[in-house]
C-alpha atoms as a PDB file:
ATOM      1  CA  UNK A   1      31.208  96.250 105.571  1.00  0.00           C
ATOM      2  CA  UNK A   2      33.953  96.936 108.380  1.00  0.00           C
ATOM      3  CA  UNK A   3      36.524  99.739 109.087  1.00  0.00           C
ATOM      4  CA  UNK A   4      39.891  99.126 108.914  1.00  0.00           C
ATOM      5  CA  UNK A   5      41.348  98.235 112.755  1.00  0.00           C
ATOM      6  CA  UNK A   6      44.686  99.932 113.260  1.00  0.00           C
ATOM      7  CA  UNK A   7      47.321  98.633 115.652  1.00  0.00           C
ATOM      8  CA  UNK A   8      48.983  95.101 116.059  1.00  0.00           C
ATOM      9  CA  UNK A   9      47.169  91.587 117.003  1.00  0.00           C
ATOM     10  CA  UNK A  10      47.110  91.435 120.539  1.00  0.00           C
ATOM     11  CA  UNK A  11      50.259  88.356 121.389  1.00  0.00           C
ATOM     12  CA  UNK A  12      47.404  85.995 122.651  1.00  0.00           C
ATOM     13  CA  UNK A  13      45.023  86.546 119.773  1.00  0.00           C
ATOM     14  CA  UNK A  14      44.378  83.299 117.696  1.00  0.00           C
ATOM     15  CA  UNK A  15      45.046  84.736 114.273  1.00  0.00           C
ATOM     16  CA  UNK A  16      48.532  86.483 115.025  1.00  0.00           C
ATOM     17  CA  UNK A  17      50.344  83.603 113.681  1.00  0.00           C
ATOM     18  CA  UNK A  18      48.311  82.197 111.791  1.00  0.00           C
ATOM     19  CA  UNK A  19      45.460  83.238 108.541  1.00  0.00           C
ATOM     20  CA  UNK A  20      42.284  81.723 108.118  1.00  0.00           C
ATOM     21  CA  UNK A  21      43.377  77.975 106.998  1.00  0.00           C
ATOM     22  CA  UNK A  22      42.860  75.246 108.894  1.00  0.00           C
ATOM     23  CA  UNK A  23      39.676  73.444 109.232  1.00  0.00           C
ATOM     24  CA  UNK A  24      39.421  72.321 112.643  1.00  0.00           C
ATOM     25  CA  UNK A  25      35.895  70.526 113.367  1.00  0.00           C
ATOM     26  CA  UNK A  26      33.324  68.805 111.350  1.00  0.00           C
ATOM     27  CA  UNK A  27      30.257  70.315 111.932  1.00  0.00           C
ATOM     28  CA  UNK A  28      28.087  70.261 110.108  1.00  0.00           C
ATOM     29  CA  UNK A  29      29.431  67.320 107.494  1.00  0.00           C
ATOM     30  CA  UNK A  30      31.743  68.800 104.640  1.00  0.00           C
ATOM     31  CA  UNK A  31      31.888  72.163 106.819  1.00  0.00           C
ATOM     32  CA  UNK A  32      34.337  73.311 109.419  1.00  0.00           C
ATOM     33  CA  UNK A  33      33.261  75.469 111.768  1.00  0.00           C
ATOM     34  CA  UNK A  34      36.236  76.968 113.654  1.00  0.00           C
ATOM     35  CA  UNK A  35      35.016  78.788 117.435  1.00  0.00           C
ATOM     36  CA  UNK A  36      38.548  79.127 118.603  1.00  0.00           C
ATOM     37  CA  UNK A  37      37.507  83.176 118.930  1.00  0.00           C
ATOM     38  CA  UNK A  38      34.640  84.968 120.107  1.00  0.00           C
ATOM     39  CA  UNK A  39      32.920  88.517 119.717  1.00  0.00           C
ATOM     40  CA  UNK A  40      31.971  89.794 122.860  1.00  0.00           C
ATOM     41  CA  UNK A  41      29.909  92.100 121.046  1.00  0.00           C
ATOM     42  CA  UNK A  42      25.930  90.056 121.111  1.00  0.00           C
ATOM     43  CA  UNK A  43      23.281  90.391 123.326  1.00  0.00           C
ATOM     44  CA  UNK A  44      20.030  88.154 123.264  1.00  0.00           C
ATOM     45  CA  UNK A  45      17.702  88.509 120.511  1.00  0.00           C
ATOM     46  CA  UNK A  46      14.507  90.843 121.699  1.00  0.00           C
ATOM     47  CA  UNK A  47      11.191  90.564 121.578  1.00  0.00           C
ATOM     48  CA  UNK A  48      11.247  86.768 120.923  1.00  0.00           C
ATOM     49  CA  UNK A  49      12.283  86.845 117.894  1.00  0.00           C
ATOM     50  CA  UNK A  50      14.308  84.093 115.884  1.00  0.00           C
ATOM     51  CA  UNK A  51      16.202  84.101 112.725  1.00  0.00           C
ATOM     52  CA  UNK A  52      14.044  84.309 109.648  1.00  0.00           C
ATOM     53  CA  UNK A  53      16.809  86.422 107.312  1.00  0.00           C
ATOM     54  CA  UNK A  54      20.431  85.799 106.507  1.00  0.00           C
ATOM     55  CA  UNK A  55      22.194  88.929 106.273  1.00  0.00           C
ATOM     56  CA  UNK A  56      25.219  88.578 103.665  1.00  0.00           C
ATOM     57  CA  UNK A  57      28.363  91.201 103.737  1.00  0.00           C
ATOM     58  CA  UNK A  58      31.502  91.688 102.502  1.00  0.00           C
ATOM     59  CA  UNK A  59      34.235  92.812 104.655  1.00  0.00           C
ATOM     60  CA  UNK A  60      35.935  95.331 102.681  1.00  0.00           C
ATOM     61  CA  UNK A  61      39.358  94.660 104.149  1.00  0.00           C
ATOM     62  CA  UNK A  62      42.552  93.423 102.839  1.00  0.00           C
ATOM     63  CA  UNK A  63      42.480  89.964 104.893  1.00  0.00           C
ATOM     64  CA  UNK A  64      40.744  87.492 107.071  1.00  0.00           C
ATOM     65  CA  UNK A  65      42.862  88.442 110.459  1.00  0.00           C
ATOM     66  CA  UNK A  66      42.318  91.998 110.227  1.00  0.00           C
ATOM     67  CA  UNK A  67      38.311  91.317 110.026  1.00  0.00           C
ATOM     68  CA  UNK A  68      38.018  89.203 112.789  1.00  0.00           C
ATOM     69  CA  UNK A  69      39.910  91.744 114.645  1.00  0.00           C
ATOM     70  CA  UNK A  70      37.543  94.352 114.243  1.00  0.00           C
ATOM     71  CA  UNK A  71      34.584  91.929 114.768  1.00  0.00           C
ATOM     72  CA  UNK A  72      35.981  90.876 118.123  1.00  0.00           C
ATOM     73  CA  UNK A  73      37.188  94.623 119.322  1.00  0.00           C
ATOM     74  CA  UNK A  74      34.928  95.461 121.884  1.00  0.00           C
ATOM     75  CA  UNK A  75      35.023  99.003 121.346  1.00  0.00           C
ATOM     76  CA  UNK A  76      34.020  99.276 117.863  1.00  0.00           C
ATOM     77  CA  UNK A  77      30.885  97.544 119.067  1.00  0.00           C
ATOM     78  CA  UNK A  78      30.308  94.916 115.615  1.00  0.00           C
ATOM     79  CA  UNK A  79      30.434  91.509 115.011  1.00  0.00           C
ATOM     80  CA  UNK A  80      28.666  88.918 113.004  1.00  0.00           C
ATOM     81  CA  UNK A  81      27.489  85.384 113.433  1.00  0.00           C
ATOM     82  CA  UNK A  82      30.422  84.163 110.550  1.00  0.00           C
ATOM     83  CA  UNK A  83      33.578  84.889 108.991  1.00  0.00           C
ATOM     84  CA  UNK A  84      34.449  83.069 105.756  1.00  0.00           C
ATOM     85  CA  UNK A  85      38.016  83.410 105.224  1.00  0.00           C
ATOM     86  CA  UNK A  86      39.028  83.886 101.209  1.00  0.00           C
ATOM     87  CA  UNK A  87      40.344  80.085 101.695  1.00  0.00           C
ATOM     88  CA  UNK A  88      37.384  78.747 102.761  1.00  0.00           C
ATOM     89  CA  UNK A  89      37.542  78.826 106.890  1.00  0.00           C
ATOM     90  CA  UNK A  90      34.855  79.289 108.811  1.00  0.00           C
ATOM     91  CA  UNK A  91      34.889  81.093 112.014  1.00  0.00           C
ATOM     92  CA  UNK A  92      31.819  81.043 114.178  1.00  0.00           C
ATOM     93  CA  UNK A  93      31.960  84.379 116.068  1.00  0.00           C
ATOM     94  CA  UNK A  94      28.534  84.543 117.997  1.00  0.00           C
ATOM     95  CA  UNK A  95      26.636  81.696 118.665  1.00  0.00           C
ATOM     96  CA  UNK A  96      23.181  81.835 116.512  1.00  0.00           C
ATOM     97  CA  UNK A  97      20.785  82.056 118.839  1.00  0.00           C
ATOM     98  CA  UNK A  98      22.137  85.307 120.397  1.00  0.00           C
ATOM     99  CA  UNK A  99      21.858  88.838 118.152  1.00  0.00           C
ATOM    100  CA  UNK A 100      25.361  89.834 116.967  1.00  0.00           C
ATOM    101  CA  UNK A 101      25.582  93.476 115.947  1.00  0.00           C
ATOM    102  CA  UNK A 102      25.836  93.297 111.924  1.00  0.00           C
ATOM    103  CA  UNK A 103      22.839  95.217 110.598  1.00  0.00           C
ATOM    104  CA  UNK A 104      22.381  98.646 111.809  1.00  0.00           C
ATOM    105  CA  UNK A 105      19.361 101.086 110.895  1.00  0.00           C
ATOM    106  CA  UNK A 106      17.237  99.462 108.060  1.00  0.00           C
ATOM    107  CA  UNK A 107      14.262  97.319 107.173  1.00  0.00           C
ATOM    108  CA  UNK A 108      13.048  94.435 105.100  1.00  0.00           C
ATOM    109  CA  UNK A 109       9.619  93.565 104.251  1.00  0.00           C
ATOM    110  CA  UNK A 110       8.453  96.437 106.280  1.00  0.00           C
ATOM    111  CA  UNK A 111       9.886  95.520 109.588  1.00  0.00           C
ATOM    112  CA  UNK A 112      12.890  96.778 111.333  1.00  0.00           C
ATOM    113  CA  UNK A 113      15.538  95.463 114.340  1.00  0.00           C
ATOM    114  CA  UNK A 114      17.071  93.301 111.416  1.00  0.00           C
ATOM    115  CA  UNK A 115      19.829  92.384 114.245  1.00  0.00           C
ATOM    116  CA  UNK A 116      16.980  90.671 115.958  1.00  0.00           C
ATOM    117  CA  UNK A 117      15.753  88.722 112.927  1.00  0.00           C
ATOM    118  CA  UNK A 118      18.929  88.024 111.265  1.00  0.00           C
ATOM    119  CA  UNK A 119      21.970  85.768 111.068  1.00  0.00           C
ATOM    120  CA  UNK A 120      24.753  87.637 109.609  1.00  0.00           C
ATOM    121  CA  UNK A 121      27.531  86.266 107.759  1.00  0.00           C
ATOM    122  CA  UNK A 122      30.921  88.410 106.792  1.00  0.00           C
ATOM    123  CA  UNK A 123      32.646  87.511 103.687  1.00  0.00           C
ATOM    124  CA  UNK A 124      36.040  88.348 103.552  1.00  0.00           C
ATOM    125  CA  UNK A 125      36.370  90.534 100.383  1.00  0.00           C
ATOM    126  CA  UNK A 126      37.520  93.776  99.679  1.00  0.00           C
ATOM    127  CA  UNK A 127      34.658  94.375  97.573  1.00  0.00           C
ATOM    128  CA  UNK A 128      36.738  95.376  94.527  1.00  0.00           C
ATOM    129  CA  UNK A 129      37.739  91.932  93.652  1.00  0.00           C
ATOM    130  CA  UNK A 130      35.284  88.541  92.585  1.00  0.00           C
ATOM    131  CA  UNK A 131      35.056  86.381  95.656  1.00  0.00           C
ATOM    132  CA  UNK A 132      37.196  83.748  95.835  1.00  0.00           C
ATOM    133  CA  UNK A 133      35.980  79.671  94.950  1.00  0.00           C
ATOM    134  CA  UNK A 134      36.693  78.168  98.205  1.00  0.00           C
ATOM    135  CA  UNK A 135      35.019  81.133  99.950  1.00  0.00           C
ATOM    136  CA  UNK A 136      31.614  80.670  97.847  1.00  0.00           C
ATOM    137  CA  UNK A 137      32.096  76.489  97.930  1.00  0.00           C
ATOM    138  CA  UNK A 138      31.919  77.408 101.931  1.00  0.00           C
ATOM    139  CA  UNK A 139      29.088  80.128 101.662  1.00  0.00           C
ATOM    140  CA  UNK A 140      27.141  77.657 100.530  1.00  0.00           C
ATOM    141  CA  UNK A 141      27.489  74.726 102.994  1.00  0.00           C
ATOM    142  CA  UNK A 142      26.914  77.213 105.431  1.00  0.00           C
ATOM    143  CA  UNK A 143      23.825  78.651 103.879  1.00  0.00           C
ATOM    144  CA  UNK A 144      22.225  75.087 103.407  1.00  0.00           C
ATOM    145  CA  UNK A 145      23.144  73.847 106.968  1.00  0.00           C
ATOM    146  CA  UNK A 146      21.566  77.207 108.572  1.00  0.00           C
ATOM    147  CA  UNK A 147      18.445  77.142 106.522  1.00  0.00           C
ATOM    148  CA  UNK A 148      17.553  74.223 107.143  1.00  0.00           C
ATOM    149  CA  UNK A 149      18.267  74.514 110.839  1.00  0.00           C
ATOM    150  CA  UNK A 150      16.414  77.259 111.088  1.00  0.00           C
ATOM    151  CA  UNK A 151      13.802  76.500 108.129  1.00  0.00           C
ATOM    152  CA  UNK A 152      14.264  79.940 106.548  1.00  0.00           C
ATOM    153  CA  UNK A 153      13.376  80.070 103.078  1.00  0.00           C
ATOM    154  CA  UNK A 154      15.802  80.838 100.299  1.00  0.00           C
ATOM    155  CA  UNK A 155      13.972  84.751 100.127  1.00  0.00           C
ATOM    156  CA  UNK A 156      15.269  85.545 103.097  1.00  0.00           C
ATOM    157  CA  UNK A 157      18.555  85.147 102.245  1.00  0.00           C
ATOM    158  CA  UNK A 158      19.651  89.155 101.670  1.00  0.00           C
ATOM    159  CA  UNK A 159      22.271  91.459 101.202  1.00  0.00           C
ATOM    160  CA  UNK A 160      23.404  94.221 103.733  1.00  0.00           C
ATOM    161  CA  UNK A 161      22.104  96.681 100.474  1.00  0.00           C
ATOM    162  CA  UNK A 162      18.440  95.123 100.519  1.00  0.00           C
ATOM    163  CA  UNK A 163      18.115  96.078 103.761  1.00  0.00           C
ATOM    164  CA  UNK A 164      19.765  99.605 104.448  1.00  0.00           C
ATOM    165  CA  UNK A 165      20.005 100.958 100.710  1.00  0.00           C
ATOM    166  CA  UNK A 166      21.845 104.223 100.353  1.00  0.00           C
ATOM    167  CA  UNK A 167      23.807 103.328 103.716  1.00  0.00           C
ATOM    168  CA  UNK A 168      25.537 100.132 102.517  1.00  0.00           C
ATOM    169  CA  UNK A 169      26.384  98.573  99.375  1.00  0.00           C
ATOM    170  CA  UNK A 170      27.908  95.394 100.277  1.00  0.00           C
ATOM    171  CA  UNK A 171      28.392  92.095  98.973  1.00  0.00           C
ATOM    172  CA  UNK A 172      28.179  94.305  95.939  1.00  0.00           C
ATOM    173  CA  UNK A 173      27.615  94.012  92.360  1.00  0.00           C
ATOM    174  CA  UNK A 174      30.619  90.956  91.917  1.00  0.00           C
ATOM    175  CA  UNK A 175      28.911  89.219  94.076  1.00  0.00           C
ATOM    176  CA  UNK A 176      27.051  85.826  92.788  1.00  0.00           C
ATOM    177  CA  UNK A 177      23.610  85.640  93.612  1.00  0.00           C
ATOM    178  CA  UNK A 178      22.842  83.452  90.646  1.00  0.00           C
ATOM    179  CA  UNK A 179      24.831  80.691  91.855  1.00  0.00           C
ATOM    180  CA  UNK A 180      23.609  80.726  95.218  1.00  0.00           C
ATOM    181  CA  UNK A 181      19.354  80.526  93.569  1.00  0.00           C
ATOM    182  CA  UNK A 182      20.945  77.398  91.456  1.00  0.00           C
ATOM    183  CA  UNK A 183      21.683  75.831  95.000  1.00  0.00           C
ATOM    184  CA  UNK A 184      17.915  77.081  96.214  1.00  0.00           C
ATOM    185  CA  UNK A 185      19.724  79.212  98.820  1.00  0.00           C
ATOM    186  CA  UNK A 186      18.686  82.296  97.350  1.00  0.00           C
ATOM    187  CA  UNK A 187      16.196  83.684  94.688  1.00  0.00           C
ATOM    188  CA  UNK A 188      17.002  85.062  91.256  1.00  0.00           C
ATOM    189  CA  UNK A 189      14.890  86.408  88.087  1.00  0.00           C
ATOM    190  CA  UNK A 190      15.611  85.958  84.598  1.00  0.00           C
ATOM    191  CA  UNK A 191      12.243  87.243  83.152  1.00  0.00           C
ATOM    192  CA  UNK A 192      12.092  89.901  80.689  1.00  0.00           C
ATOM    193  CA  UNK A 193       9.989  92.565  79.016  1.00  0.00           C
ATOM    194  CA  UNK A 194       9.648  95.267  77.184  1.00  0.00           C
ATOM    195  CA  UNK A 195       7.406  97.370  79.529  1.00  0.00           C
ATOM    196  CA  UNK A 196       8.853 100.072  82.219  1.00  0.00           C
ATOM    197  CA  UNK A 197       6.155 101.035  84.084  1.00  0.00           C
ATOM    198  CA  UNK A 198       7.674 103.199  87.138  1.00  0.00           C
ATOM    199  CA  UNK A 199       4.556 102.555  89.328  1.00  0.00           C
ATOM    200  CA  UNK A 200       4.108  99.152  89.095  1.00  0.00           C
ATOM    201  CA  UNK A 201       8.092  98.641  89.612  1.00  0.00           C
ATOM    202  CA  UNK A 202       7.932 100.613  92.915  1.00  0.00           C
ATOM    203  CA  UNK A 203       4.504  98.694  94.102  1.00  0.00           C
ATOM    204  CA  UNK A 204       6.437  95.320  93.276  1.00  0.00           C
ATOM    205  CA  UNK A 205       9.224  96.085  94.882  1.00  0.00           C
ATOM    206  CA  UNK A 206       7.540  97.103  98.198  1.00  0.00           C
ATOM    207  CA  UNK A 207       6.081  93.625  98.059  1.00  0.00           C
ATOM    208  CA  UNK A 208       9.254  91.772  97.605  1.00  0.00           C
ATOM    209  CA  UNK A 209      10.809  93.625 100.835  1.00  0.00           C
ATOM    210  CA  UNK A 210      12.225  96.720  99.812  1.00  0.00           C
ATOM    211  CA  UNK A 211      11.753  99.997 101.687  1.00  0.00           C
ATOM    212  CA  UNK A 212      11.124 103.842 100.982  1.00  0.00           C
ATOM    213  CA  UNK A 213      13.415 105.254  99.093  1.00  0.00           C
ATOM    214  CA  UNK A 214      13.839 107.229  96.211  1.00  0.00           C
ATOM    215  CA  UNK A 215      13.212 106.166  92.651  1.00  0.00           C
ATOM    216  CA  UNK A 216      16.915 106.413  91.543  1.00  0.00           C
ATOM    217  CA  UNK A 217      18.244 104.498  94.942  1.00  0.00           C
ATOM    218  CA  UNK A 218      15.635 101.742  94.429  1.00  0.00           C
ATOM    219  CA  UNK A 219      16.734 100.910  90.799  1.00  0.00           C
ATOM    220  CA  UNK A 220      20.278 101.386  91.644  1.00  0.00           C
ATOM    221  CA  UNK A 221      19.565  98.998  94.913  1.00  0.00           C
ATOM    222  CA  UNK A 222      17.659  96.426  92.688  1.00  0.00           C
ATOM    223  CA  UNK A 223      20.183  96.453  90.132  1.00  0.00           C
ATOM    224  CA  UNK A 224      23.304  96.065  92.053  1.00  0.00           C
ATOM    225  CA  UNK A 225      21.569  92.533  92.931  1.00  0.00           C
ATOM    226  CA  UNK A 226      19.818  90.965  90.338  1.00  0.00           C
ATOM    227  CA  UNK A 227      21.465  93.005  87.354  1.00  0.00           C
ATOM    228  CA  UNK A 228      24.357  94.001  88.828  1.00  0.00           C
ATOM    229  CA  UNK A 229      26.055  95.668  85.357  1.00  0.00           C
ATOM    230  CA  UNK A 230      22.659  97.033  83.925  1.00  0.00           C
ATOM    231  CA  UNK A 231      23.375 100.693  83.381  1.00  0.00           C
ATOM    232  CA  UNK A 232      20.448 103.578  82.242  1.00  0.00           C
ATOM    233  CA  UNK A 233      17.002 104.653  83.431  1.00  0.00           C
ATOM    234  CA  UNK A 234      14.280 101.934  83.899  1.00  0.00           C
ATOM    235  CA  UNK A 235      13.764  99.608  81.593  1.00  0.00           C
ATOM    236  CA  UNK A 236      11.225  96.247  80.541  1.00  0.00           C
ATOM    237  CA  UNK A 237      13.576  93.961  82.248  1.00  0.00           C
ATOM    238  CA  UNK A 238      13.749  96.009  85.228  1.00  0.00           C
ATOM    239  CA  UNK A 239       9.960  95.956  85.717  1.00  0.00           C
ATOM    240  CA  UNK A 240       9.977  92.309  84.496  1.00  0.00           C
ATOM    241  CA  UNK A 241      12.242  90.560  86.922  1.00  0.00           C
ATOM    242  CA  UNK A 242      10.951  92.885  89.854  1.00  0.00           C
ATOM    243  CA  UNK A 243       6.958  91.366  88.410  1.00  0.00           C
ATOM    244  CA  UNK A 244       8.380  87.832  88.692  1.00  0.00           C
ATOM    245  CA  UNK A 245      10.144  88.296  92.241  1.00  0.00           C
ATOM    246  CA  UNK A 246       7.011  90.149  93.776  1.00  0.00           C
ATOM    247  CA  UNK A 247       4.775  87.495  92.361  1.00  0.00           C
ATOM    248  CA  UNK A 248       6.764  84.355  93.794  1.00  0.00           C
ATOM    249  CA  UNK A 249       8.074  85.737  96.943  1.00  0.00           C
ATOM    250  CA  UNK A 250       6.408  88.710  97.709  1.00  0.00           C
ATOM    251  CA  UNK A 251       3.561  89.725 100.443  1.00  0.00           C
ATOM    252  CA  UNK A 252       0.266  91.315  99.712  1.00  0.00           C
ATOM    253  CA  UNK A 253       0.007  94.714 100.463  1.00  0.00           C
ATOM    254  CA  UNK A 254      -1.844  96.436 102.672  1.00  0.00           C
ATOM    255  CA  UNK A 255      -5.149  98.204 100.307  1.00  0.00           C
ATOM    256  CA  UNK A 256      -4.197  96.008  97.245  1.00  0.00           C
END
């Protein structure tokens, strides 16, 4: 989720006369990747590390050019990997194999520099309103080219929420995770119970990825993903579709 950038386009900027429209390669097939601009804000990924996580977030701006604006503006120091515009475009900001500065401070599955592990992917949205058709049509030619380039399974597709709860909030609750699991480019849960057991929701939780936090956050976290309009204190359904998630996806834990 971005700032809004004051001041004018630059006159040489590519988007100053134009929105996010035209597709101009072919790469991979059915998707148009458009690198006629480039963050200079990346470095090279540390430690060794690749990409096992796509990082999803919406922009929370009013349109495409004033996104990629801020993503490119040196001095505000962010930047993802990929734009989608509302239409459908594709920009490739920073190449994949370099770090681009989308995460910040969090964690998933108990292990932090998310930048480092991550590809991150804007969305441009102003988080108020449902994300557009071509935009999700795009999301998810995307998604399937870069997991299988880079053979990450459809868990570690996440939102900027999984892994810095209470910080960020983004794609939000309009977003649709369901249709990306349909796809197998993300996971989704529709068990249910009748059971709330507090403990054992926390304990599968932890194994699916999620952090510390507090019990109120964590269901509010969960929630805003996989049941994004569920309102009240913990519930059977709750501890159900965190029970399914942990047992398919999750990670032992350390003393269990």
């Amino acid at each position: 989720m971005l700032r809004r950038p004051t001041g004018p386009l630059p006159l040489s900027h590519p988007l100053r006369s134009r929105t996010c429209s035209a597709t101009r390669f072919r790469f991979p097939p059915k998707l148009g990747i458009d690198r006629s601009i480039r963050s200079p804000n990346f470095g090279d990924r540390r430690d060794g590390l690749r990409p096992e996580l796509v990082v999803l977030h919406y922009t929370a701006m009013t349109d495409c050019a004033g996104a990629a604006r801020a993503l490119c503006d040196p001095a505000r120091e962010v930047s993802a990997h990929y734009l989608i515009g509302r239409d459908g475009h594709v920009f490739e900001l920073v190449d994949p194999a370099l770090r681009a500065w989308h995460a910040g401070q969090g964690s998933w599955r108990g292990a932090g520099d998310v930048n480092s592990r991550s590809i991150g992917i804007e969305l441009d949205n102003d988080g108020a309103t449902p994300f557009s058709e071509p935009l999700m049509a795009a999301l998810q030619s995307l998604l399937a080219a870069l997991l299988a380039d880079h053979r990450i399974a459809p868990e570690g597709v996440i939102g900027h929420s999984d892994m810095a709860p209470g910080r960020k909030i983004d794609p939000g609750r309009r977003f649709d995770w369901k249709r990306l699991a349909r796809q197998g480019l993300a996971v989704w849960s529709e068990a249910s119970g009748d059971v709330a057991d507090a403990e054992a929701f926390r304990r599968d939780a932890t194994a699916f990825g999620y952090g510390e936090m507090g019990d109120e956050l964590l269901l509010d976290v969960m929630r805003m993903r996989f049941r994004p309009w569920a309102r009240g204190p913990l519930d059977g359904r709750d501890c159900a579709v965190m029970a399914d998630l942990a047992r398919r996806y999750g990670r032992p834990l350390v003393g269990t």
